[in-house]
C-alpha atoms as a PDB file:
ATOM      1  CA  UNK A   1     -31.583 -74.437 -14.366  1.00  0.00           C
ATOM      2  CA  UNK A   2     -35.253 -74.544 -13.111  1.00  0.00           C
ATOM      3  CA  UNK A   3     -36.400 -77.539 -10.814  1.00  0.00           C
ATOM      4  CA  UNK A   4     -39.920 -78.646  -9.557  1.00  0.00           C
ATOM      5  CA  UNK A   5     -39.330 -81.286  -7.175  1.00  0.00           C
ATOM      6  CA  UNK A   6     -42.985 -83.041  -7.369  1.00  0.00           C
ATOM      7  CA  UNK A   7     -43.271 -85.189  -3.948  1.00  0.00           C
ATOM      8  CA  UNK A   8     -41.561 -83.067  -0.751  1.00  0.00           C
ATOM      9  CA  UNK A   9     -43.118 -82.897   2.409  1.00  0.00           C
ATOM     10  CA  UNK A  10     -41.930 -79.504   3.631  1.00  0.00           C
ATOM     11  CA  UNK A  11     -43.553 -79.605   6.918  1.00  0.00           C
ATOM     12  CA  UNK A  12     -40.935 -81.018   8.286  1.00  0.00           C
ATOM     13  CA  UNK A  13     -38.026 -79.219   6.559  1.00  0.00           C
ATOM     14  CA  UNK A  14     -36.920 -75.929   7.693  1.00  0.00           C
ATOM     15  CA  UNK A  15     -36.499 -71.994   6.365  1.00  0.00           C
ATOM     16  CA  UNK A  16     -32.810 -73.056   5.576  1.00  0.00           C
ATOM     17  CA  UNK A  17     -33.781 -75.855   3.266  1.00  0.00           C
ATOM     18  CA  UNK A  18     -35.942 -73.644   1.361  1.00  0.00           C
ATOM     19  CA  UNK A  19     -33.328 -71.285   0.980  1.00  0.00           C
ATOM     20  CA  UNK A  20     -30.596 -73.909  -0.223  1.00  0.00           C
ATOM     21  CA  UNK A  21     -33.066 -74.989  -2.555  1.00  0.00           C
ATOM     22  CA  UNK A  22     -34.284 -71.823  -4.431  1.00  0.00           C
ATOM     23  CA  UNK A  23     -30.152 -71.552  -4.763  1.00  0.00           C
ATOM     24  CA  UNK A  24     -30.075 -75.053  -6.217  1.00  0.00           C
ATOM     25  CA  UNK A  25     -32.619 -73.890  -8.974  1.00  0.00           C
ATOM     26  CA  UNK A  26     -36.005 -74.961  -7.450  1.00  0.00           C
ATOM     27  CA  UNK A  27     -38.560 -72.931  -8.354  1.00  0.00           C
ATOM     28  CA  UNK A  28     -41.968 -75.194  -7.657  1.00  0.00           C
ATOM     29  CA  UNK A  29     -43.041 -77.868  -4.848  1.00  0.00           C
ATOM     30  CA  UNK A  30     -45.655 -79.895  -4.613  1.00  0.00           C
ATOM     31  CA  UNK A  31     -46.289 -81.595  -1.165  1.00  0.00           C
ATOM     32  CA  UNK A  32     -48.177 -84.800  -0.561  1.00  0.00           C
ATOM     33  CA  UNK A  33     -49.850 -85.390   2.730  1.00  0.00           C
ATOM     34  CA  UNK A  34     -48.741 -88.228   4.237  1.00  0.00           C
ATOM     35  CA  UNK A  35     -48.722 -89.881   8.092  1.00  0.00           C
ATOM     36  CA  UNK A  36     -46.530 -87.731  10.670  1.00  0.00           C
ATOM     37  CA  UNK A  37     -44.208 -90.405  12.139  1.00  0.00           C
ATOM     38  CA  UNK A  38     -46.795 -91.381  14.609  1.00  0.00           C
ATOM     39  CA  UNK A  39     -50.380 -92.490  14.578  1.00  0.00           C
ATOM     40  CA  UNK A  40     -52.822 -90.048  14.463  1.00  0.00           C
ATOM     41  CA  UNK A  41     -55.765 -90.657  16.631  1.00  0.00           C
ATOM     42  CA  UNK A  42     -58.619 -88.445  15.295  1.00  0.00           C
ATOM     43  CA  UNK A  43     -59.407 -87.163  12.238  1.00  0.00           C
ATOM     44  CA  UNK A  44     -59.564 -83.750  13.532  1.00  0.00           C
ATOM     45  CA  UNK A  45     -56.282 -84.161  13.450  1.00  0.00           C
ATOM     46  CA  UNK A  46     -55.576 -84.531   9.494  1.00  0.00           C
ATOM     47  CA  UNK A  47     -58.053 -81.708   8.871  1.00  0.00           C
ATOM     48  CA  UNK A  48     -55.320 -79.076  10.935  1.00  0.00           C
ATOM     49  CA  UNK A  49     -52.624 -80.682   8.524  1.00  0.00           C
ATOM     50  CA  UNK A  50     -54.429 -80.392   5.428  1.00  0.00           C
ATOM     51  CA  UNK A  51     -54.841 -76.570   6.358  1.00  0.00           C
ATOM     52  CA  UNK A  52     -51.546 -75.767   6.643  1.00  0.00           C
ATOM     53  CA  UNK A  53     -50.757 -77.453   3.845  1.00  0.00           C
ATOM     54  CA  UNK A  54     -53.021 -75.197   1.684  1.00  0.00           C
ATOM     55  CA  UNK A  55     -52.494 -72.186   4.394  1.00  0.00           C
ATOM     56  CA  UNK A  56     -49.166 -71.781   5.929  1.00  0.00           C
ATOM     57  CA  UNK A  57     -46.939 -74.077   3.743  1.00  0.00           C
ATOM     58  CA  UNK A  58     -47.834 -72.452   0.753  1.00  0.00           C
ATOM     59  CA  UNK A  59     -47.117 -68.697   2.848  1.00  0.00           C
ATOM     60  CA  UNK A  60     -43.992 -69.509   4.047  1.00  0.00           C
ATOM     61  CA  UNK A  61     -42.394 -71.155   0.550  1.00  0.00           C
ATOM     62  CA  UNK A  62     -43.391 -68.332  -1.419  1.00  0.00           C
ATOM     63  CA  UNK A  63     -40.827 -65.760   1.125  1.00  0.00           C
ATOM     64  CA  UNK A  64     -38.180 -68.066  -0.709  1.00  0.00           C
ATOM     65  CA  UNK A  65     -39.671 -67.612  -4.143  1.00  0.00           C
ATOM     66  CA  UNK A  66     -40.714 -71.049  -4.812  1.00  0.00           C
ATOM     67  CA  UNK A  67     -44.651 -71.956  -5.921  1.00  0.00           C
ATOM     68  CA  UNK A  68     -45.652 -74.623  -3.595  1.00  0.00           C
ATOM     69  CA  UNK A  69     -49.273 -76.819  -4.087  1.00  0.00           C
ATOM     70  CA  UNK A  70     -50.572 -80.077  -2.703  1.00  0.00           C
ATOM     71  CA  UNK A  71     -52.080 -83.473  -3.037  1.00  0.00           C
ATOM     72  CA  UNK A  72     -54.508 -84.368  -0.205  1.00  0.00           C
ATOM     73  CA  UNK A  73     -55.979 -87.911   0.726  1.00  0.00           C
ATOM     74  CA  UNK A  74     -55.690 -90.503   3.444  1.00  0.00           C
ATOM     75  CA  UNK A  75     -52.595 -91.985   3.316  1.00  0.00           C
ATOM     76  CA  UNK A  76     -52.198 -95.986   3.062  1.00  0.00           C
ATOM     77  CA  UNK A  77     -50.112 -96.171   5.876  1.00  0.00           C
ATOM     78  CA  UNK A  78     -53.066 -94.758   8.088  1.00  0.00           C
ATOM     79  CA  UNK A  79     -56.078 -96.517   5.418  1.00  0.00           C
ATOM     80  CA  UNK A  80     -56.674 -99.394   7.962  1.00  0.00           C
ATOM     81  CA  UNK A  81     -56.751 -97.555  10.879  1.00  0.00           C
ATOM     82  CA  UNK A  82     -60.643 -96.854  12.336  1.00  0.00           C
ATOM     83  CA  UNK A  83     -59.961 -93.655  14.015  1.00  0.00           C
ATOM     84  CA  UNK A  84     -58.813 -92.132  10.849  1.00  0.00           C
ATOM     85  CA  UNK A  85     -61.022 -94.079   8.093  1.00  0.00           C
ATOM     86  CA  UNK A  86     -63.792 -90.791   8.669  1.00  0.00           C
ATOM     87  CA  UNK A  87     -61.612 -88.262   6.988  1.00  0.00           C
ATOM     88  CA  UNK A  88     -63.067 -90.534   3.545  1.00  0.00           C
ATOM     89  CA  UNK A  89     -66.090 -88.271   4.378  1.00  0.00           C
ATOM     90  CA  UNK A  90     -64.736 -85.218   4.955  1.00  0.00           C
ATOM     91  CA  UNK A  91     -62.003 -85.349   2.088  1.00  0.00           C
ATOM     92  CA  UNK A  92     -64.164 -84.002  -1.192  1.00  0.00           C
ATOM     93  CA  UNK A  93     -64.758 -80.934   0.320  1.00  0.00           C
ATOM     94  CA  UNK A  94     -60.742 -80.748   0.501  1.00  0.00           C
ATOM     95  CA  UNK A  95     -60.233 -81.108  -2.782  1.00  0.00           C
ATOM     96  CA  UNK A  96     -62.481 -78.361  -4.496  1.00  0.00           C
ATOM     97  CA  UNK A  97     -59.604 -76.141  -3.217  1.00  0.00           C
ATOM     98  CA  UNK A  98     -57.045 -74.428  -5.945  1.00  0.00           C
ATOM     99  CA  UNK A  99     -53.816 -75.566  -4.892  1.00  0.00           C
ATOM    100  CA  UNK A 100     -54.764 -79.339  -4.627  1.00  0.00           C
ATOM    101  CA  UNK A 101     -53.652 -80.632  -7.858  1.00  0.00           C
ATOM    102  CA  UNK A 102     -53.941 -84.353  -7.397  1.00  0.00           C
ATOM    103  CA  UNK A 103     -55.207 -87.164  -4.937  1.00  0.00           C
ATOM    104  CA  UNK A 104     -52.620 -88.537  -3.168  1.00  0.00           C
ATOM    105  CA  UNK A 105     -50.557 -90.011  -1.660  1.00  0.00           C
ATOM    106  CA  UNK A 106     -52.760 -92.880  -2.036  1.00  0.00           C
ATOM    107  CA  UNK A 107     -51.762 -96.862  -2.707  1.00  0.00           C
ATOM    108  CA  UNK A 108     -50.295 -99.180  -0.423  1.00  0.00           C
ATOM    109  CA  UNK A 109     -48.652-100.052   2.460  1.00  0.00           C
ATOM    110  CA  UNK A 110     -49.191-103.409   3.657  1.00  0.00           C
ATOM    111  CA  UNK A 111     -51.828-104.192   1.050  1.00  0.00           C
ATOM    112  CA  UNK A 112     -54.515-105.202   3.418  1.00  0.00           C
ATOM    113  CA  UNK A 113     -57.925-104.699   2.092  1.00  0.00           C
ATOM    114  CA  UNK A 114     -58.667-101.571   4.432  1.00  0.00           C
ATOM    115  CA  UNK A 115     -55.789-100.398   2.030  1.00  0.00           C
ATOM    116  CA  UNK A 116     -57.908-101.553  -1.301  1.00  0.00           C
ATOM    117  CA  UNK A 117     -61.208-100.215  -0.031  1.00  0.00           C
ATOM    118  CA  UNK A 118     -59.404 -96.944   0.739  1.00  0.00           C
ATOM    119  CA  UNK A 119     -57.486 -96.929  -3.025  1.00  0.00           C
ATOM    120  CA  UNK A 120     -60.586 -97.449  -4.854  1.00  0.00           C
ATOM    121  CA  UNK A 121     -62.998 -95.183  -3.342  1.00  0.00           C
ATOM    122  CA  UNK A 122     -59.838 -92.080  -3.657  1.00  0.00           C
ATOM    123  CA  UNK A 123     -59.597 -92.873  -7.374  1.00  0.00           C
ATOM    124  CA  UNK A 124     -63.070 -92.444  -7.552  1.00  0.00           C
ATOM    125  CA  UNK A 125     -62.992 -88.956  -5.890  1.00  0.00           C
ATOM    126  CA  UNK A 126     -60.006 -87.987  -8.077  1.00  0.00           C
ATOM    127  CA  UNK A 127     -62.225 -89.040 -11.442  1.00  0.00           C
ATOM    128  CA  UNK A 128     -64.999 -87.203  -9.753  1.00  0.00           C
ATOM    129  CA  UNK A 129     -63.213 -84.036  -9.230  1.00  0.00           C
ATOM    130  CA  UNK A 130     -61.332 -83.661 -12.709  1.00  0.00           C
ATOM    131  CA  UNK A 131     -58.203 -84.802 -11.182  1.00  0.00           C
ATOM    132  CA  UNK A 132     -54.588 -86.761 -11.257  1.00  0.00           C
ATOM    133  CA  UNK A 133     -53.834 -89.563  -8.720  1.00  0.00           C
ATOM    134  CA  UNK A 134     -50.533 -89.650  -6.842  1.00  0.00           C
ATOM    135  CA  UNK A 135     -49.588 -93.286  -5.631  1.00  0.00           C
ATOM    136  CA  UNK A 136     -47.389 -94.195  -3.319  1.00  0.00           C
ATOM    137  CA  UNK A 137     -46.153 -97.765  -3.693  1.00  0.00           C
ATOM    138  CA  UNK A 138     -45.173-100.703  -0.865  1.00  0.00           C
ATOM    139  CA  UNK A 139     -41.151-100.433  -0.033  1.00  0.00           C
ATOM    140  CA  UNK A 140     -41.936-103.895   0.641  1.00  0.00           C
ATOM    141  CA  UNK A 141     -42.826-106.716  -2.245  1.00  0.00           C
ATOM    142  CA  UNK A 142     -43.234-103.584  -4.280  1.00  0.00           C
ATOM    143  CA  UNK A 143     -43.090-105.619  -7.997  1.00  0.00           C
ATOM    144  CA  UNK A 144     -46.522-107.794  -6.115  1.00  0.00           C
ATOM    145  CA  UNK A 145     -47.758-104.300  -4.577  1.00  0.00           C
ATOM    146  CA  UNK A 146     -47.228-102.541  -7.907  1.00  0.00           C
ATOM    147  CA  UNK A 147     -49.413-105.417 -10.194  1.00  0.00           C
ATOM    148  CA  UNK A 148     -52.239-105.000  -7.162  1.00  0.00           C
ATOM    149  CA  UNK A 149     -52.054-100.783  -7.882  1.00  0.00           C
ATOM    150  CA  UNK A 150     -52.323-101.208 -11.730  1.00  0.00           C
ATOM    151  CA  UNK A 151     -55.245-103.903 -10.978  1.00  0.00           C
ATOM    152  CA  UNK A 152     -57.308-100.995  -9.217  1.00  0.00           C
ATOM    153  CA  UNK A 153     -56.537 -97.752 -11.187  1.00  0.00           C
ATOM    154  CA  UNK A 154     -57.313-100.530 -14.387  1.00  0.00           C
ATOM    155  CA  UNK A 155     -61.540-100.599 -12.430  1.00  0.00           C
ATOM    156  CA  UNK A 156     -61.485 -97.410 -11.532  1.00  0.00           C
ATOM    157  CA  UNK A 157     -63.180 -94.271 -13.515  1.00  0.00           C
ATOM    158  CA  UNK A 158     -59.440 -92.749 -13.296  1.00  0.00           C
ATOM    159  CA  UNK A 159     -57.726 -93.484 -16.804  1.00  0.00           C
ATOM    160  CA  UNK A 160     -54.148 -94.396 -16.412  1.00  0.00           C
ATOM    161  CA  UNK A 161     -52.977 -92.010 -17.703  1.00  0.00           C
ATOM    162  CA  UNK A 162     -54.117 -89.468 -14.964  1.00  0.00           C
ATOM    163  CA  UNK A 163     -51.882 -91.506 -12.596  1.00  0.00           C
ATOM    164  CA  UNK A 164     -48.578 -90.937 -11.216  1.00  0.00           C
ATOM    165  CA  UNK A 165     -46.888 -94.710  -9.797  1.00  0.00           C
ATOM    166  CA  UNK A 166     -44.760 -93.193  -7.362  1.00  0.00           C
ATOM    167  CA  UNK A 167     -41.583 -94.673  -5.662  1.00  0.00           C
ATOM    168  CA  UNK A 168     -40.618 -96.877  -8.671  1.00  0.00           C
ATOM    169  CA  UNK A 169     -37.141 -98.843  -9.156  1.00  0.00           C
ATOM    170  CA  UNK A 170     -35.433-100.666 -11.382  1.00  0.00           C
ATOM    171  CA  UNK A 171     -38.193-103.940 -10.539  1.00  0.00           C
ATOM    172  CA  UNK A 172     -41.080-101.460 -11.092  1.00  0.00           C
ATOM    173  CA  UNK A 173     -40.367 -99.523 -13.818  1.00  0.00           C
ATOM    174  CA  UNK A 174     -40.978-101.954 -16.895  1.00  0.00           C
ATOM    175  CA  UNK A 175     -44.349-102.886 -15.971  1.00  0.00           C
ATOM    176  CA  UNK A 176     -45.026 -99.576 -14.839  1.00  0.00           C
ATOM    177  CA  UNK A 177     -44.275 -97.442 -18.527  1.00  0.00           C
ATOM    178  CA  UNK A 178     -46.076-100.528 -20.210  1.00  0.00           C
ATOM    179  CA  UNK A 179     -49.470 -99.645 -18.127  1.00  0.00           C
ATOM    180  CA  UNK A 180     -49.290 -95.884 -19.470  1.00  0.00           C
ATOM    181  CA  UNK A 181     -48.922 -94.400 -16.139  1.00  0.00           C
ATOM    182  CA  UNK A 182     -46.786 -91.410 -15.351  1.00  0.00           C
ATOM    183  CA  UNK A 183     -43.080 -92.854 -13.659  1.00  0.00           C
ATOM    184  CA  UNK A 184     -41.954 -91.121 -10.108  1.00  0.00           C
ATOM    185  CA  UNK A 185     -38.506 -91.811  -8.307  1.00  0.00           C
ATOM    186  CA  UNK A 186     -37.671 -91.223  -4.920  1.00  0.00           C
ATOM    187  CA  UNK A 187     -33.786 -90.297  -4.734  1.00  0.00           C
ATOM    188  CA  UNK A 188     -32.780 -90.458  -1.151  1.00  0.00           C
ATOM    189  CA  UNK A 189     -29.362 -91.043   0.597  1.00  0.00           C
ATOM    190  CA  UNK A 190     -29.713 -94.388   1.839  1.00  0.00           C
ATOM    191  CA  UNK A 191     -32.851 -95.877   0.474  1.00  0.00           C
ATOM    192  CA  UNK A 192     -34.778 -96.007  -2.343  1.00  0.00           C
ATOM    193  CA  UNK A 193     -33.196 -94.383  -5.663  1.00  0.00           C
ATOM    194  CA  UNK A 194     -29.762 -92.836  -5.820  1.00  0.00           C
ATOM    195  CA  UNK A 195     -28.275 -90.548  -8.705  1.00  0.00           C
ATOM    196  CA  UNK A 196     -26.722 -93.422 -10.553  1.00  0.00           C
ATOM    197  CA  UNK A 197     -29.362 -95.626 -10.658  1.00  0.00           C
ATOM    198  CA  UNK A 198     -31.389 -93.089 -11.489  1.00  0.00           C
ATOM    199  CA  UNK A 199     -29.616 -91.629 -14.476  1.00  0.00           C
ATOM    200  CA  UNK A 200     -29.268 -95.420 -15.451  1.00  0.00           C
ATOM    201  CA  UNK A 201     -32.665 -95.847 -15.675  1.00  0.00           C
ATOM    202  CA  UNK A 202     -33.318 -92.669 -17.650  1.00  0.00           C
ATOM    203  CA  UNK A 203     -30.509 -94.098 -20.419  1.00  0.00           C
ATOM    204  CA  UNK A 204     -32.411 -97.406 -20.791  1.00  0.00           C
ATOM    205  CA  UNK A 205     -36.017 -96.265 -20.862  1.00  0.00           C
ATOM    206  CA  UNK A 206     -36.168 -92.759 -22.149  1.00  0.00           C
ATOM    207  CA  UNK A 207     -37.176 -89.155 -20.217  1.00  0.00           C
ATOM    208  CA  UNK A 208     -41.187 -89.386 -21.067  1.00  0.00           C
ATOM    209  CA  UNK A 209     -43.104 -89.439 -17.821  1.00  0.00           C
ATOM    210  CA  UNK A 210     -40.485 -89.626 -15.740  1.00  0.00           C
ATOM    211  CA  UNK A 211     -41.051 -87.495 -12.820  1.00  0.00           C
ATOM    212  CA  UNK A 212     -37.744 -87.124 -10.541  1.00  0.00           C
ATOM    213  CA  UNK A 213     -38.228 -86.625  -6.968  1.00  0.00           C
ATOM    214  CA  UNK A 214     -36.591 -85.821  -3.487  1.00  0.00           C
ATOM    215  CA  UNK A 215     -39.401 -87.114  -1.011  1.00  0.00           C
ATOM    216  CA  UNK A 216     -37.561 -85.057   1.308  1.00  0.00           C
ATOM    217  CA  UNK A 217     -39.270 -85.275   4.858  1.00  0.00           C
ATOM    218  CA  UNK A 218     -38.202 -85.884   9.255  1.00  0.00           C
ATOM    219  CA  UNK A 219     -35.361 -89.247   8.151  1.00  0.00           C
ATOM    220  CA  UNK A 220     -32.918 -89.024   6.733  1.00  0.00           C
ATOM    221  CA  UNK A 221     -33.070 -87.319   3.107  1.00  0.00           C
ATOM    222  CA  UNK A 222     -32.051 -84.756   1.012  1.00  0.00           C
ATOM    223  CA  UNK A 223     -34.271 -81.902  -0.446  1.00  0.00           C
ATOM    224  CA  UNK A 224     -31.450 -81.312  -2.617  1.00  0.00           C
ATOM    225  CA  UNK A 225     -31.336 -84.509  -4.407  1.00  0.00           C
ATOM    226  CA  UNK A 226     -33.292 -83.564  -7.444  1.00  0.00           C
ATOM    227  CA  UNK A 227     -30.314 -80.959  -8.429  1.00  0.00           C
ATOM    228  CA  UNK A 228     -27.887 -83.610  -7.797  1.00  0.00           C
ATOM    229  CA  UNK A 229     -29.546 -85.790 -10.394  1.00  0.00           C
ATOM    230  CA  UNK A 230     -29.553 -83.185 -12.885  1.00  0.00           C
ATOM    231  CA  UNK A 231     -26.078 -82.041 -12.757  1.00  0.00           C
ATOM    232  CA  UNK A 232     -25.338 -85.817 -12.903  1.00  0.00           C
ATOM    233  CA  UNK A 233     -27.184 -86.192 -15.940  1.00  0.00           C
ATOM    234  CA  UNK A 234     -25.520 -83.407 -17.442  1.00  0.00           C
ATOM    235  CA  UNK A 235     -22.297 -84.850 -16.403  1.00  0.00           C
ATOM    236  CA  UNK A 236     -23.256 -88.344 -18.003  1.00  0.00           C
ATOM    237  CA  UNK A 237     -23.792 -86.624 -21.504  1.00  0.00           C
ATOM    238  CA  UNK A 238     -27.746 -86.119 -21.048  1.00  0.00           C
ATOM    239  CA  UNK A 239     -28.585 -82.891 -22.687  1.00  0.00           C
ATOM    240  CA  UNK A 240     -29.946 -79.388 -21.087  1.00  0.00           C
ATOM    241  CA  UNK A 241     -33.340 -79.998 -22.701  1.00  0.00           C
ATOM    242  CA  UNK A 242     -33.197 -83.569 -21.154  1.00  0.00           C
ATOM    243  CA  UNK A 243     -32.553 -82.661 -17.900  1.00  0.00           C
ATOM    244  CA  UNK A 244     -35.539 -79.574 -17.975  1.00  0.00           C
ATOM    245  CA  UNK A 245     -38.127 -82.019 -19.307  1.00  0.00           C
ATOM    246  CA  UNK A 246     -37.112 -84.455 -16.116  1.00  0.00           C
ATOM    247  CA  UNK A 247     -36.927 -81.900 -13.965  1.00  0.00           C
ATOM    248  CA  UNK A 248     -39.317 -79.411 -14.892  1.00  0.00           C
ATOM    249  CA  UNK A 249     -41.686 -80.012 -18.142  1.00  0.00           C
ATOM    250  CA  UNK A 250     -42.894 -83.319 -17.198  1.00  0.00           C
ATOM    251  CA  UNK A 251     -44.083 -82.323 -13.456  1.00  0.00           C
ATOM    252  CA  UNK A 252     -45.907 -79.656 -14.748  1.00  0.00           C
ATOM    253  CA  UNK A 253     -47.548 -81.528 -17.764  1.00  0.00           C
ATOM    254  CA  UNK A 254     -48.885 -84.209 -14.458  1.00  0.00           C
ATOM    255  CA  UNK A 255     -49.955 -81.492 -12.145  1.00  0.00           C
ATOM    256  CA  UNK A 256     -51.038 -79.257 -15.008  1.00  0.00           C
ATOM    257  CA  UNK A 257     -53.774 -82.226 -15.624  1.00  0.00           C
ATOM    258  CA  UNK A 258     -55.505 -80.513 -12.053  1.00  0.00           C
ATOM    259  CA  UNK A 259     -56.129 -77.466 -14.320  1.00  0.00           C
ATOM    260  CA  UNK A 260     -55.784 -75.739 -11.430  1.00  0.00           C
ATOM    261  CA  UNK A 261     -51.373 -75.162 -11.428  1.00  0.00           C
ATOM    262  CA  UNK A 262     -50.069 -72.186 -11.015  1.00  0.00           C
ATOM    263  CA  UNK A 263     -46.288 -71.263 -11.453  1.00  0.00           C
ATOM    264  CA  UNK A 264     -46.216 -67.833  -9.942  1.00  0.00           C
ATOM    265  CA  UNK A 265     -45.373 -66.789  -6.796  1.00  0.00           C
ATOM    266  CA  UNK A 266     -47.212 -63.472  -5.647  1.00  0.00           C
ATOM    267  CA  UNK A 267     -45.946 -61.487  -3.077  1.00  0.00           C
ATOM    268  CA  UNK A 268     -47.219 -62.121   0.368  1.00  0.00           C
ATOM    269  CA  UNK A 269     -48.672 -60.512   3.087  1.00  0.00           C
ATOM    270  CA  UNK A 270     -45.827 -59.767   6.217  1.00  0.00           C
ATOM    271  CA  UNK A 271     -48.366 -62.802   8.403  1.00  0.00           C
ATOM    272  CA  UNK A 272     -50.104 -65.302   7.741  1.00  0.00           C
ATOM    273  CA  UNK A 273     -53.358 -65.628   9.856  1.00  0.00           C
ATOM    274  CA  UNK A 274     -51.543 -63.404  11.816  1.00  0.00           C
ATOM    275  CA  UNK A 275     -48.405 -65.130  12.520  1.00  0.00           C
ATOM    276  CA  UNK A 276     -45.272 -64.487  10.705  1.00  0.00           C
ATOM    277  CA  UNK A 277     -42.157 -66.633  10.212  1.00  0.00           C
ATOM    278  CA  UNK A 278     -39.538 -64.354  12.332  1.00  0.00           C
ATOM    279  CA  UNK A 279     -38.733 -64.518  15.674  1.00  0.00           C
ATOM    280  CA  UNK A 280     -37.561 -62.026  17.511  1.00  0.00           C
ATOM    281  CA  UNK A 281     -36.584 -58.743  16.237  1.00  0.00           C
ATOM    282  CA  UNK A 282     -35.274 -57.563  13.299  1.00  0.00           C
ATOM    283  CA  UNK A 283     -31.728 -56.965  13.043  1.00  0.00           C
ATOM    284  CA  UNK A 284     -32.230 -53.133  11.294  1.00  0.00           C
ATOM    285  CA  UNK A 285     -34.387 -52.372  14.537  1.00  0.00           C
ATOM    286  CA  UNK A 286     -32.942 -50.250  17.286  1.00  0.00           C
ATOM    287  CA  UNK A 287     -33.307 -51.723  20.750  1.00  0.00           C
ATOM    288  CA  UNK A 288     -35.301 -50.187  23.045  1.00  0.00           C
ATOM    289  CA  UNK A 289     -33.483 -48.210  25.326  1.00  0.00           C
ATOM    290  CA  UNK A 290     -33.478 -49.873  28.934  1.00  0.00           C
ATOM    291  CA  UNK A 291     -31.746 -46.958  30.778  1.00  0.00           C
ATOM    292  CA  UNK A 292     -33.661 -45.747  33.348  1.00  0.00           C
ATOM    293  CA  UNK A 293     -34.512 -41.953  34.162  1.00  0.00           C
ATOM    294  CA  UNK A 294     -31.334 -41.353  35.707  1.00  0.00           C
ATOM    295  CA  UNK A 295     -29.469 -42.842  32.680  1.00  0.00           C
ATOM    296  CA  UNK A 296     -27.889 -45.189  34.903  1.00  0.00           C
END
């Protein structure tokens, strides 16, 4: 089984969790920026995350075999906030790099009209630079914040059908397949999706443009959840060819849209701008020897 889990922020998941999931089947990543748990305060700040997450993230998922690209844009959670409004400026010459193969996360939090201004002018740097949008949508009055979404991409350059409606549920996901738009689902423990209601919603409205994701970051989640939905589709009589164009054709028929995906994973050098990912040393390497001249 092959799995690209399309929406996983990796920065905050650790060695081990890329090792469980190569063992689990995934293959390919991509990682939206998002906020960080806290407010950031300068944009300088956002500009050190967005190079890691074309730099280092990208270095340290391929020593576990797994292909790992990005979306980059302000997120709406931080869209109304003045100190970090600048990185609008700053954010085209971000996205003439390979590995970014959408916009996003973009959309809404709160829907204030900070949040609008900052949706509109994103789409309009995704149309301008050949490609997709990934949108994040409200947890809260998300049917209201999903109608507002559709409203903008509908007056922007982007054509729907370059856009991913992220975060969907069973009060989204009508309105959403009618607008043309690519379908994402968050599966997480508590929140959000879970495996049943997920695999319900894939018996009542089909496997085209669905997109089937972990959104695995710092809470509580599970980057493993987009193997648990497969094997529960296989268990629920959904077929092997089902469950790879869920998990793995339809994420890279979106991302392919960038033109700029790539599935392999070429060997790396032992660092990384000069830093590695071990600690210590290696377990094959003789210690030192600490005895002094007398041998004492």
């Amino acid at each position: 089984m092959r799995i690209f889990d399309p929406h996983i922020h990796m920065t905050s998941r650790t060695t081990d969790d890329y090792e469980a999931m190569y063992a689990a089947g995934v293959r390919a990543v991509v990682e939206p920026s998002f906020w960080l748990g806290q407010p950031r305060t300068s944009p300088a700040s956002f500009f050190d995350y967005f190079d890691s997450l074309l730099g280092w993230e990208p270095f340290r998922a391929a020593q576990y075999g797994i292909a790992h690209h990005c979306t980059l844009a302000l997120n709406p959670k931080e869209a109304g906030d003045p100190r970090c409004t600048p990185v609008l400026d700053a954010l085209p010459r971000y996205l003439v790099k390979d590995n970014v193969v959408a916009v996003g996360e973009i959309g809404y939090d709160s829907m204030t009209p900070a949040e609008d201004t900052a949706l509109a002018a994103q789409l309009q740097m995704a149309a301008d630079h050949g490609l997709p949008a990934l949108v994040h949508t409200p947890h809260r009055d998300k049917l209201a914040g999903l109608r507002r979404t559709l409203d903008v991409v509908r007056e922007s350059a982007l054509p729907v059908e370059r856009v991913l409606i992220d975060h969907l549920n069973e009060t989204t996901v009508k309105e959403a397949k009618d607008s043309g738009a690519w379908l994402g689902f968050s599966v997480y423990p508590d929140t959000k999706m879970d495996e049943e209601r997920m695999v319900a919603i894939l018996r009542a409205y089909g496997p085209e443009q669905v997109l089937v994701n972990s959104a695995a970051d710092w809470g509580r989640s599970d980057p493993l959840k987009t193997r648990k939905v497969a094997d529960l589709m296989l268990a629920e009589g959904f077929t092997e060819d089902d469950v790879d164009r869920v998990l793995w054709r339809n994420p890279v028929a979106f991302y392919g849209l960038s033109g700029r995906l790539s599935l392999d994973v070429t060997a790396t050098e032992a660092t990384h701008e000069g830093n590695s990912i071990l600690r210590g040393q290696p377990r094959d390497e003789p210690a030192p020897d600490t005895a002094d001249a007398t041998g004492a």
